[in-house]
ModelCIF file with pLDDT and N, C-alpha, C, O atoms, coordinates in Angstrom:
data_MODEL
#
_entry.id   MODEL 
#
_entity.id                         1 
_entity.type                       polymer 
_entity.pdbx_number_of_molecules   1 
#
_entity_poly.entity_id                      1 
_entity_poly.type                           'polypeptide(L)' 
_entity_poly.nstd_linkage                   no 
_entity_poly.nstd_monomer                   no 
_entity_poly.pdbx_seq_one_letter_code       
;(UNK)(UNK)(UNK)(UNK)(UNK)(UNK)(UNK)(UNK)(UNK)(UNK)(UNK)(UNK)(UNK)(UNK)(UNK)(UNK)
(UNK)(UNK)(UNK)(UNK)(UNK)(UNK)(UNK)(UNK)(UNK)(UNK)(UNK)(UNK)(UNK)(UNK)(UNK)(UNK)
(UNK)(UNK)(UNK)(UNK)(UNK)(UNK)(UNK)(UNK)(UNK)(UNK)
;
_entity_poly.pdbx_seq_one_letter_code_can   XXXXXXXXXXXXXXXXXXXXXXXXXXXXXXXXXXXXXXXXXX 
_entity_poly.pdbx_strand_id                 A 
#
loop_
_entity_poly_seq.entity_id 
_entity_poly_seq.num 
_entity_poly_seq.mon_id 
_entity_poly_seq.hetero 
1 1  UNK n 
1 2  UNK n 
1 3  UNK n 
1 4  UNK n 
1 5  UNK n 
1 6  UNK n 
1 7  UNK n 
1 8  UNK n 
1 9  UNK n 
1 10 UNK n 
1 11 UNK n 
1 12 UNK n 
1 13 UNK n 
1 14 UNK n 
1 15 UNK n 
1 16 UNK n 
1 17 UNK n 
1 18 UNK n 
1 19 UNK n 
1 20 UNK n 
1 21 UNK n 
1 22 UNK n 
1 23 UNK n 
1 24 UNK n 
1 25 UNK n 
1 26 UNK n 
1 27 UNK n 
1 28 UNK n 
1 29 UNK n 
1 30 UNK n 
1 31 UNK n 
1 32 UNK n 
1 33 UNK n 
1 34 UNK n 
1 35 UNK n 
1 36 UNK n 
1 37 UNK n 
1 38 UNK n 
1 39 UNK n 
1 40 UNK n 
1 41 UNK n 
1 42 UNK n 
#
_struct_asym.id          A 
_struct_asym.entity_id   1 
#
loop_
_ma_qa_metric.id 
_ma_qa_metric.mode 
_ma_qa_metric.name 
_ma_qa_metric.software_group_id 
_ma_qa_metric.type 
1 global pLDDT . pLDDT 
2 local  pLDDT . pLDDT 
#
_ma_qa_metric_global.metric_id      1 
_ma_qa_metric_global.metric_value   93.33 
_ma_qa_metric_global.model_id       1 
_ma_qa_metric_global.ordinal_id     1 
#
loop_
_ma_qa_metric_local.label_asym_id 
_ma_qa_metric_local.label_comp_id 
_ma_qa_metric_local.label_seq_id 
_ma_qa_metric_local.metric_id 
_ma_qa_metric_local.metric_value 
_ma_qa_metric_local.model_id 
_ma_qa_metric_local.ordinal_id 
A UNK 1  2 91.00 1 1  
A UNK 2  2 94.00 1 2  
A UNK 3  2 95.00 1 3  
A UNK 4  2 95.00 1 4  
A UNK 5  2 96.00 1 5  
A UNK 6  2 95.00 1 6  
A UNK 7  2 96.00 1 7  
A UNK 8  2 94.00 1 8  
A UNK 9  2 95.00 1 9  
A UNK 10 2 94.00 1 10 
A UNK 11 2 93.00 1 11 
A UNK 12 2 92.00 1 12 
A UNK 13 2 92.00 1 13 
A UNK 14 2 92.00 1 14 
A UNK 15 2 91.00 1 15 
A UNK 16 2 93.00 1 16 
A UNK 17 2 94.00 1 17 
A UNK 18 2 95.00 1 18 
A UNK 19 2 95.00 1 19 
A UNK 20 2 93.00 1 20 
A UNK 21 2 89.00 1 21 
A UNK 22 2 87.00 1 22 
A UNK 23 2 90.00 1 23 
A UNK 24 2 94.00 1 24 
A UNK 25 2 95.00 1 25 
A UNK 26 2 95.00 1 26 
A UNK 27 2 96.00 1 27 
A UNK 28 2 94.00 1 28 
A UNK 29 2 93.00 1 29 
A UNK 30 2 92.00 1 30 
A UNK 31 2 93.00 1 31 
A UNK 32 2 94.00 1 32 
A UNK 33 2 95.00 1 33 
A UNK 34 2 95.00 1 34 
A UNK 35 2 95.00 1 35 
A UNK 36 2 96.00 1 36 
A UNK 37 2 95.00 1 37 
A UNK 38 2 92.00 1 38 
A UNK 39 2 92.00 1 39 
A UNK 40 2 92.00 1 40 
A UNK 41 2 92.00 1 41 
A UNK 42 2 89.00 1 42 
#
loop_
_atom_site.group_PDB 
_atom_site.id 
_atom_site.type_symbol 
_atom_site.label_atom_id 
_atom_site.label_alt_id 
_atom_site.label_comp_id 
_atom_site.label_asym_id 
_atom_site.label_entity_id 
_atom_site.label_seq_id 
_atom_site.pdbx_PDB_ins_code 
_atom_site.Cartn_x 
_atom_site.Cartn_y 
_atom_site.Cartn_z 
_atom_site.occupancy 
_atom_site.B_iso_or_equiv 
_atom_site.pdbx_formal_charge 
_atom_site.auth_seq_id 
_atom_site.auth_comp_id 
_atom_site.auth_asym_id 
_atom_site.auth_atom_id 
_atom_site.pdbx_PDB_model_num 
ATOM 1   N N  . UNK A 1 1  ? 1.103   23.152 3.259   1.00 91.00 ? 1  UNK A N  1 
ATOM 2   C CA . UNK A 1 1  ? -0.035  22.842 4.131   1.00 91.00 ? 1  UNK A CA 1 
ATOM 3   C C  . UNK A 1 1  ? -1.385  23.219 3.526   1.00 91.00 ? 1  UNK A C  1 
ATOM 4   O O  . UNK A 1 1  ? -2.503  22.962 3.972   1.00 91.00 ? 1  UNK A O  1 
ATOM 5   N N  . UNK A 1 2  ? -1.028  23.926 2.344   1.00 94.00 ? 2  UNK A N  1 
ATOM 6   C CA . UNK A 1 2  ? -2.402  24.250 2.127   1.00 94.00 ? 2  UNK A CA 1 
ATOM 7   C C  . UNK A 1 2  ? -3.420  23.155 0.945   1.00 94.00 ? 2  UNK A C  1 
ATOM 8   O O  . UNK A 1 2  ? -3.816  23.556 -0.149  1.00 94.00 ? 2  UNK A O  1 
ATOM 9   N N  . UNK A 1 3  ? -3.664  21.836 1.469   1.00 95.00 ? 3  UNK A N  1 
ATOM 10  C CA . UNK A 1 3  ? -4.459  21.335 0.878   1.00 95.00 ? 3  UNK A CA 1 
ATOM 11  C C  . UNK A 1 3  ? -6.036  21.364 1.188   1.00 95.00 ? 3  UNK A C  1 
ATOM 12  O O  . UNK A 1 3  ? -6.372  21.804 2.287   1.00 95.00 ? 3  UNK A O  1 
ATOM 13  N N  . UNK A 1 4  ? -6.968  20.949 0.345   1.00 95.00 ? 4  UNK A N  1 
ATOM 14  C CA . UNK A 1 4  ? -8.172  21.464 0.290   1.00 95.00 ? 4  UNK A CA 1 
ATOM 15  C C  . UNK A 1 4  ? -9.230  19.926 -0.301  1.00 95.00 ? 4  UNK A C  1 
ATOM 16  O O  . UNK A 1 4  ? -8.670  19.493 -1.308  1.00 95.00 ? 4  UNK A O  1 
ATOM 17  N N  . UNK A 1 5  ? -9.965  19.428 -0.107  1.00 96.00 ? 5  UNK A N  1 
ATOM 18  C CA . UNK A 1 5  ? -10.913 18.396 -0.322  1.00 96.00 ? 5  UNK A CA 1 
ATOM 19  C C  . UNK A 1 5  ? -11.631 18.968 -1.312  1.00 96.00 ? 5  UNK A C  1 
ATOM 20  O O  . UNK A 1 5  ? -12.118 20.086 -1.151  1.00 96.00 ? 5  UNK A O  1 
ATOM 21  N N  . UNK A 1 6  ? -11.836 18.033 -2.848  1.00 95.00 ? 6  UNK A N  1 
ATOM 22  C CA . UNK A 1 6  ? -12.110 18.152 -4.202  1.00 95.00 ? 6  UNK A CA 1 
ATOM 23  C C  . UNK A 1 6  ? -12.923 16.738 -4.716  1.00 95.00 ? 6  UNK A C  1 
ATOM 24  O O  . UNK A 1 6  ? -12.671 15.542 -4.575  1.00 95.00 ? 6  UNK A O  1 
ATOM 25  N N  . UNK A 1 7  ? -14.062 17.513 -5.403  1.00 96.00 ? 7  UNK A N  1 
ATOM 26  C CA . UNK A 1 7  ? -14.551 16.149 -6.396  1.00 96.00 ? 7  UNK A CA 1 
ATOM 27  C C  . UNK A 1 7  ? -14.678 16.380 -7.240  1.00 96.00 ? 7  UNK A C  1 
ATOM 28  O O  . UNK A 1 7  ? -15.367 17.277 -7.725  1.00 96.00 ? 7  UNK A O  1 
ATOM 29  N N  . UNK A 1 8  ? -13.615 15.124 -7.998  1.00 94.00 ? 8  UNK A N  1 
ATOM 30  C CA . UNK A 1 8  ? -12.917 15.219 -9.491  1.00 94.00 ? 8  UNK A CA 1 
ATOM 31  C C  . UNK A 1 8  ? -14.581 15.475 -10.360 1.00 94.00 ? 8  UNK A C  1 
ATOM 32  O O  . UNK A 1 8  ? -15.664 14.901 -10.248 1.00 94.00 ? 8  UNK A O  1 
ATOM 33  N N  . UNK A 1 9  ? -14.089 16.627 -11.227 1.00 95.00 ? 9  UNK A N  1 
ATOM 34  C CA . UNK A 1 9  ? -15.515 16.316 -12.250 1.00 95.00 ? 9  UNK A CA 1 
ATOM 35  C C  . UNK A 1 9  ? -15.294 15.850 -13.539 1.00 95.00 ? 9  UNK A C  1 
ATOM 36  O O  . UNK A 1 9  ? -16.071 16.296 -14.383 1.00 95.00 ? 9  UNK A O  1 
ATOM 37  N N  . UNK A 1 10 ? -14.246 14.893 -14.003 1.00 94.00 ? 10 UNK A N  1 
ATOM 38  C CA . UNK A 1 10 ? -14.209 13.925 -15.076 1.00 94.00 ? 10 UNK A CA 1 
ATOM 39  C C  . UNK A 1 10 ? -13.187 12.770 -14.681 1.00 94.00 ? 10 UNK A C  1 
ATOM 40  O O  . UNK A 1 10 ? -12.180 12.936 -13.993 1.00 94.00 ? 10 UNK A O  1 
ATOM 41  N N  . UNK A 1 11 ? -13.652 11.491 -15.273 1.00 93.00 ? 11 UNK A N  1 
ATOM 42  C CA . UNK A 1 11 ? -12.377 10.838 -15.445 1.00 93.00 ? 11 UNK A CA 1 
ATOM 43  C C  . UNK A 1 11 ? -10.737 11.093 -15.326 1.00 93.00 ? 11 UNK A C  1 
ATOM 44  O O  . UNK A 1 11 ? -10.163 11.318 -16.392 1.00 93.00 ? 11 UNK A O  1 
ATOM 45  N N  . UNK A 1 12 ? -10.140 11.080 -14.416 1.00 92.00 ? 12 UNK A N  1 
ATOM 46  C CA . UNK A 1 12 ? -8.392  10.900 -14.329 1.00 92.00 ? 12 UNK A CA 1 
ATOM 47  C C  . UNK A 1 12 ? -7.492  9.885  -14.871 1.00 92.00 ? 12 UNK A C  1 
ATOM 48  O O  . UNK A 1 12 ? -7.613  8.734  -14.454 1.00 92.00 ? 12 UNK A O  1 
ATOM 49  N N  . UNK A 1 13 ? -6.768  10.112 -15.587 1.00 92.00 ? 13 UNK A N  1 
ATOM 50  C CA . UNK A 1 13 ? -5.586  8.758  -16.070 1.00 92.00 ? 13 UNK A CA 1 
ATOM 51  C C  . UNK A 1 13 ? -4.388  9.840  -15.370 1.00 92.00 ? 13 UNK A C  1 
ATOM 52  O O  . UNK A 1 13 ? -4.272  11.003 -15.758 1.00 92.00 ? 13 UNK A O  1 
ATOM 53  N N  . UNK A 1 14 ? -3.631  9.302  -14.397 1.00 92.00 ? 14 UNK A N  1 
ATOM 54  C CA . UNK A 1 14 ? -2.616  9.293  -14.421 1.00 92.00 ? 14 UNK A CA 1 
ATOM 55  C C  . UNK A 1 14 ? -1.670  8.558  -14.491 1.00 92.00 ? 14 UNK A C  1 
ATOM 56  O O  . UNK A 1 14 ? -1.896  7.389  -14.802 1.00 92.00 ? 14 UNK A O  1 
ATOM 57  N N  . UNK A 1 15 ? -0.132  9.031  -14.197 1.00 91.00 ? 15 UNK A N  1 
ATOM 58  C CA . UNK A 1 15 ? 0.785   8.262  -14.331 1.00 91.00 ? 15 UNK A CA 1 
ATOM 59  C C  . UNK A 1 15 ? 1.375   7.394  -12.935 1.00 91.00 ? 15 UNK A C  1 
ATOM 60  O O  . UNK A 1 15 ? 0.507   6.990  -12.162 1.00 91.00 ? 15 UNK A O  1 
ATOM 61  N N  . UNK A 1 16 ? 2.299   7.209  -12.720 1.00 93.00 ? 16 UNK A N  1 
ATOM 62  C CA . UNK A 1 16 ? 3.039   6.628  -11.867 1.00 93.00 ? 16 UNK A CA 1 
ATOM 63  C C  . UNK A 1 16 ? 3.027   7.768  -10.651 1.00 93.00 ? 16 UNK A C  1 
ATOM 64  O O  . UNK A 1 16 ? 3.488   8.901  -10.792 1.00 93.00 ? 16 UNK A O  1 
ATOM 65  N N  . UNK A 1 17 ? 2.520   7.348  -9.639  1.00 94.00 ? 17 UNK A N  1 
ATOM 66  C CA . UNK A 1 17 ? 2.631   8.097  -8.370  1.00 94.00 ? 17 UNK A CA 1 
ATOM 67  C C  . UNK A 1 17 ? 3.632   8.193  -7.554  1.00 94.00 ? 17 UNK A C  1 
ATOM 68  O O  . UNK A 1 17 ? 4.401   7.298  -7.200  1.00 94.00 ? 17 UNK A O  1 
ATOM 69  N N  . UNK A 1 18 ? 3.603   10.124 -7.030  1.00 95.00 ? 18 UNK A N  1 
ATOM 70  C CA . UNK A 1 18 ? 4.693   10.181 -6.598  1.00 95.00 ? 18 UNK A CA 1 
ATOM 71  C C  . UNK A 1 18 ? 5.352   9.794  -5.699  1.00 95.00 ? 18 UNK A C  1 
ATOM 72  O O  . UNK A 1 18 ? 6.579   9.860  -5.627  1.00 95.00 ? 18 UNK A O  1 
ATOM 73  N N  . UNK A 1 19 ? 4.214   9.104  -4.486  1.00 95.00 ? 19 UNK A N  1 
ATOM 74  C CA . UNK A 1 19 ? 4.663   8.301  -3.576  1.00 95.00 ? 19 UNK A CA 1 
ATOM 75  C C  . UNK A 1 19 ? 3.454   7.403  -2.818  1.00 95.00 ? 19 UNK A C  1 
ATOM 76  O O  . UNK A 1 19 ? 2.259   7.639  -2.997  1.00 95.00 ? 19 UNK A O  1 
ATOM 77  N N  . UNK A 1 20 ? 3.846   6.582  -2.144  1.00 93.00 ? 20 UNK A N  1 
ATOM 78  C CA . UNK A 1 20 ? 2.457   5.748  -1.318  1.00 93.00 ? 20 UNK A CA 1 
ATOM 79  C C  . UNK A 1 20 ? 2.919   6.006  -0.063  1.00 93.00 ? 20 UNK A C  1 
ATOM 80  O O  . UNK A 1 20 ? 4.133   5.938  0.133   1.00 93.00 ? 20 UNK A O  1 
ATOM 81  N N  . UNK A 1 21 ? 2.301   6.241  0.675   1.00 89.00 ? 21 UNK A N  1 
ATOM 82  C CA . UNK A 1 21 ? 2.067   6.635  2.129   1.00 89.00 ? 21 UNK A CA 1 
ATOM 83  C C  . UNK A 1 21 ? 0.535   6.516  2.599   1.00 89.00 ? 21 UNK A C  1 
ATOM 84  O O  . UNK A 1 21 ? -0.520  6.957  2.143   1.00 89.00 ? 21 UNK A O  1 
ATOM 85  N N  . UNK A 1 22 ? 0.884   5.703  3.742   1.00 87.00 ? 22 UNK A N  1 
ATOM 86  C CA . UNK A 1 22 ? 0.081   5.336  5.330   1.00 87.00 ? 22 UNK A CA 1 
ATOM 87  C C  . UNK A 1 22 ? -1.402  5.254  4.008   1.00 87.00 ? 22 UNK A C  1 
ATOM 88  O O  . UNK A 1 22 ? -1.987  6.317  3.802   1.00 87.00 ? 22 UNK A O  1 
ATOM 89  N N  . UNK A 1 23 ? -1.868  4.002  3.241   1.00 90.00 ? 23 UNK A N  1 
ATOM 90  C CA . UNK A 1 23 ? -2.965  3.769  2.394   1.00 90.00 ? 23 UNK A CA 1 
ATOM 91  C C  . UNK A 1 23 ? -3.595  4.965  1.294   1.00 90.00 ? 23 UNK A C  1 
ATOM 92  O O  . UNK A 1 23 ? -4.739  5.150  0.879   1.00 90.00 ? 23 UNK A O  1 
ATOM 93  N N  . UNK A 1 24 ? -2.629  5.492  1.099   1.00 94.00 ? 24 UNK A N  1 
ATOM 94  C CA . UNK A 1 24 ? -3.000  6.534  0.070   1.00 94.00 ? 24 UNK A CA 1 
ATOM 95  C C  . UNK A 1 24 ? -2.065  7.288  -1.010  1.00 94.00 ? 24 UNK A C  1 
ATOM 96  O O  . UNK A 1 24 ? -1.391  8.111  -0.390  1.00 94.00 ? 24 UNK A O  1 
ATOM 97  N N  . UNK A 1 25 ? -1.802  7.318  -2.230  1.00 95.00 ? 25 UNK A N  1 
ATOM 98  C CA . UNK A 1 25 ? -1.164  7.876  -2.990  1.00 95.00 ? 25 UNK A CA 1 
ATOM 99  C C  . UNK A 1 25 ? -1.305  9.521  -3.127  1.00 95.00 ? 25 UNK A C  1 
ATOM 100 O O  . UNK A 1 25 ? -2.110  10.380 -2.768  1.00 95.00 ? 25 UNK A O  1 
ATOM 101 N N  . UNK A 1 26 ? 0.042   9.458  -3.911  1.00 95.00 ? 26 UNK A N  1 
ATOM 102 C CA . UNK A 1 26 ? 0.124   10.995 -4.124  1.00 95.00 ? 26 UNK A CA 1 
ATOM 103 C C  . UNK A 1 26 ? 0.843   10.895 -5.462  1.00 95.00 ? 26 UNK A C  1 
ATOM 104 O O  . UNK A 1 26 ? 1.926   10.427 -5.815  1.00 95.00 ? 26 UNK A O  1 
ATOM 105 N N  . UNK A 1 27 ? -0.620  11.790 -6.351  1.00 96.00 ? 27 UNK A N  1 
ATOM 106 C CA . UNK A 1 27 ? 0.300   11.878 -8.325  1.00 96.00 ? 27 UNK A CA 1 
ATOM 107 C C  . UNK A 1 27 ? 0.405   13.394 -8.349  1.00 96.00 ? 27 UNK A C  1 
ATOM 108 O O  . UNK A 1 27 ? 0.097   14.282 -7.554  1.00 96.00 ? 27 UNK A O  1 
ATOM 109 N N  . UNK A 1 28 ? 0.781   13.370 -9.175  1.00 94.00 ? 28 UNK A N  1 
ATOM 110 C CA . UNK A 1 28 ? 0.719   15.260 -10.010 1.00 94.00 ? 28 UNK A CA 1 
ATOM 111 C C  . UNK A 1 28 ? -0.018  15.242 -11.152 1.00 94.00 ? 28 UNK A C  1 
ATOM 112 O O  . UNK A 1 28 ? -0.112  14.278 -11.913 1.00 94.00 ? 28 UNK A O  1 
ATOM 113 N N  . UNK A 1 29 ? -0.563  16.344 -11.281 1.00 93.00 ? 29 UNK A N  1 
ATOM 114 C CA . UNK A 1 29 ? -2.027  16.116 -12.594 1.00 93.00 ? 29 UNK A CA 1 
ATOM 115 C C  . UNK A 1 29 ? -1.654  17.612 -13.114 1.00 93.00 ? 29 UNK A C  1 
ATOM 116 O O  . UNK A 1 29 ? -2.201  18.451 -12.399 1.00 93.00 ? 29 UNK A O  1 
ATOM 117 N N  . UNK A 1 30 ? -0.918  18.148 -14.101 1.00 92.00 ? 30 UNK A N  1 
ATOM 118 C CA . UNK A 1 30 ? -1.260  19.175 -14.510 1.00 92.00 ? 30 UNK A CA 1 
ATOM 119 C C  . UNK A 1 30 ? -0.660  20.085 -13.164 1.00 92.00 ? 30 UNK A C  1 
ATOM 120 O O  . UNK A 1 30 ? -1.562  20.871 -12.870 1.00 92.00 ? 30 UNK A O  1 
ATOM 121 N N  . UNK A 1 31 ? 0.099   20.210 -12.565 1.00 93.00 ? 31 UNK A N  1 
ATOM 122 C CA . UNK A 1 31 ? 1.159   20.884 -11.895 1.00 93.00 ? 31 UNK A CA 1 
ATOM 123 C C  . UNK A 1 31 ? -0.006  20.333 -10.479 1.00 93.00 ? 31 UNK A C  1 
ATOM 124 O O  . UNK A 1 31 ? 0.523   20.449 -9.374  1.00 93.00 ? 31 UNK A O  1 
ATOM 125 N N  . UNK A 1 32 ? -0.644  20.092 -10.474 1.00 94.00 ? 32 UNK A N  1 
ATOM 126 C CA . UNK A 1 32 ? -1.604  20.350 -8.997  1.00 94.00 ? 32 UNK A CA 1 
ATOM 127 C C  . UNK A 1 32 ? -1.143  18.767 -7.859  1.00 94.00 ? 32 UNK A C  1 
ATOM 128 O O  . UNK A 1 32 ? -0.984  17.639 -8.326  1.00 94.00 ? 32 UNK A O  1 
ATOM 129 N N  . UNK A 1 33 ? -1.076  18.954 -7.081  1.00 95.00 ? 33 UNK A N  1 
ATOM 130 C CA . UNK A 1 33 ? -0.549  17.199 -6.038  1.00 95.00 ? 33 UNK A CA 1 
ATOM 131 C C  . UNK A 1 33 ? -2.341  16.794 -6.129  1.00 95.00 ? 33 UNK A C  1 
ATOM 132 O O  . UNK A 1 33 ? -3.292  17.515 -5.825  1.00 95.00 ? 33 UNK A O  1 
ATOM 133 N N  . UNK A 1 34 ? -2.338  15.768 -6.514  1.00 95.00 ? 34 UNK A N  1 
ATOM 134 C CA . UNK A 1 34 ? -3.639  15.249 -5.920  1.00 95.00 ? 34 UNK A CA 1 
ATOM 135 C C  . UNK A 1 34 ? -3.038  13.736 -4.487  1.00 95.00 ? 34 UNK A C  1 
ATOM 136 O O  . UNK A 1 34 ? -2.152  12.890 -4.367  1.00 95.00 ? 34 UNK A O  1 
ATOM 137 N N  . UNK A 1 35 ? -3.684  14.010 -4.083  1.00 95.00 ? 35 UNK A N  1 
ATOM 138 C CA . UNK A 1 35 ? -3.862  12.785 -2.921  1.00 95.00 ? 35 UNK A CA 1 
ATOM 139 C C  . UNK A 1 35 ? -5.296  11.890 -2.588  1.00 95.00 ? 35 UNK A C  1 
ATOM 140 O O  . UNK A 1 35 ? -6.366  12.320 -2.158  1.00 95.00 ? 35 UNK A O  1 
ATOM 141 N N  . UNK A 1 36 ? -4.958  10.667 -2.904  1.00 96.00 ? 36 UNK A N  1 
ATOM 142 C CA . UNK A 1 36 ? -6.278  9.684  -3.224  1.00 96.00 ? 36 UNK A CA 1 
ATOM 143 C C  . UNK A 1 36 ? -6.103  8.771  -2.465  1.00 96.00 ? 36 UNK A C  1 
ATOM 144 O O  . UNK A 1 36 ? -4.959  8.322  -2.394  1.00 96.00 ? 36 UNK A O  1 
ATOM 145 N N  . UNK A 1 37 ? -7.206  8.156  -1.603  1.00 95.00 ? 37 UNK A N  1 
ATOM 146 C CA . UNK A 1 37 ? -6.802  6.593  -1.134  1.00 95.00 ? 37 UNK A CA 1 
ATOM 147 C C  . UNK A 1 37 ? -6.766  5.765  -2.381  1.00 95.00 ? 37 UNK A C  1 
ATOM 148 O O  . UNK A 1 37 ? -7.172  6.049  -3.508  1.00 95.00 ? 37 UNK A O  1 
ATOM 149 N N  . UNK A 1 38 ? -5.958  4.240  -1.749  1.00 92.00 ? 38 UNK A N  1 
ATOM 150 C CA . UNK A 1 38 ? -5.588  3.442  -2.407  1.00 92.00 ? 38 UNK A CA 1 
ATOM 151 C C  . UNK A 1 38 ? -7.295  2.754  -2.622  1.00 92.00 ? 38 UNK A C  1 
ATOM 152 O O  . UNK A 1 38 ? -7.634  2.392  -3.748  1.00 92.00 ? 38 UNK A O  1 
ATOM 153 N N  . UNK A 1 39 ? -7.960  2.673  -1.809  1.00 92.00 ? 39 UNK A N  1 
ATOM 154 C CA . UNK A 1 39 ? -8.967  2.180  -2.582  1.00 92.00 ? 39 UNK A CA 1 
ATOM 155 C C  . UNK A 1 39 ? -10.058 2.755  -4.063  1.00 92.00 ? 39 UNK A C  1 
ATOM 156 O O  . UNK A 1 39 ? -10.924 2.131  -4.676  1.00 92.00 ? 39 UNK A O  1 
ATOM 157 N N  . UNK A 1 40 ? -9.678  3.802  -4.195  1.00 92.00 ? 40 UNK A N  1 
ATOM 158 C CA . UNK A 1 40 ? -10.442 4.619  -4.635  1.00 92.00 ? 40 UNK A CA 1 
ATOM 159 C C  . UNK A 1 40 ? -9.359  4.708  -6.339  1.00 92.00 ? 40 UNK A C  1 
ATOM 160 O O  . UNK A 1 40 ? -9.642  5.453  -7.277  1.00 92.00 ? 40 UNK A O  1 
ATOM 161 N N  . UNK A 1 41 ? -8.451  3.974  -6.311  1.00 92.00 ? 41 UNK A N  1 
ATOM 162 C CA . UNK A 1 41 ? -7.485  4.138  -7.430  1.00 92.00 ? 41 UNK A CA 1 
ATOM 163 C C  . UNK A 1 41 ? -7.706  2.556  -8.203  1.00 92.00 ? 41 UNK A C  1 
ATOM 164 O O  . UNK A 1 41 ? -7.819  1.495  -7.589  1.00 92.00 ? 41 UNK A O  1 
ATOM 165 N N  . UNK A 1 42 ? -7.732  2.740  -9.809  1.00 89.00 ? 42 UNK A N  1 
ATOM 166 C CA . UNK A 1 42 ? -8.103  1.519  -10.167 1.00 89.00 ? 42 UNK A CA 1 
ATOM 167 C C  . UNK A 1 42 ? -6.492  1.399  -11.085 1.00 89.00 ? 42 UNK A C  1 
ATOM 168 O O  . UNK A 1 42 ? -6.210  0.373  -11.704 1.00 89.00 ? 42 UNK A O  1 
#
C-alpha cells in the first residue's frame, strides 16, 4: 500500500509491463513498481 506520486527526472525505456489494469500499466525499473497511465506511455 505504500505507493507515493513521482516526477520522473530523466527519460525511461522500459521493458514489457507487468500488467495493464483499469487504463494504466505497471513495469519494474530497477527493483521499484512504477505505475503510469496508458496515455502517458509511448
Amino acid at each position: 500500500t505504500e505507493w507515493f506520486s513521482y516526477q520522473t527526472q530523466k527519460d525511461l525505456r522500459l521493458g514489457e509491463p507487468l500488467s495493464i489494469e483499469r487504463g494504466s500499466y505497471l513495469f519494474e525499473y530497477q527493483n521499484w513498481r512504477i505505475r503510469v497511465r496508458k496515455n502517458q506511455v509511448e
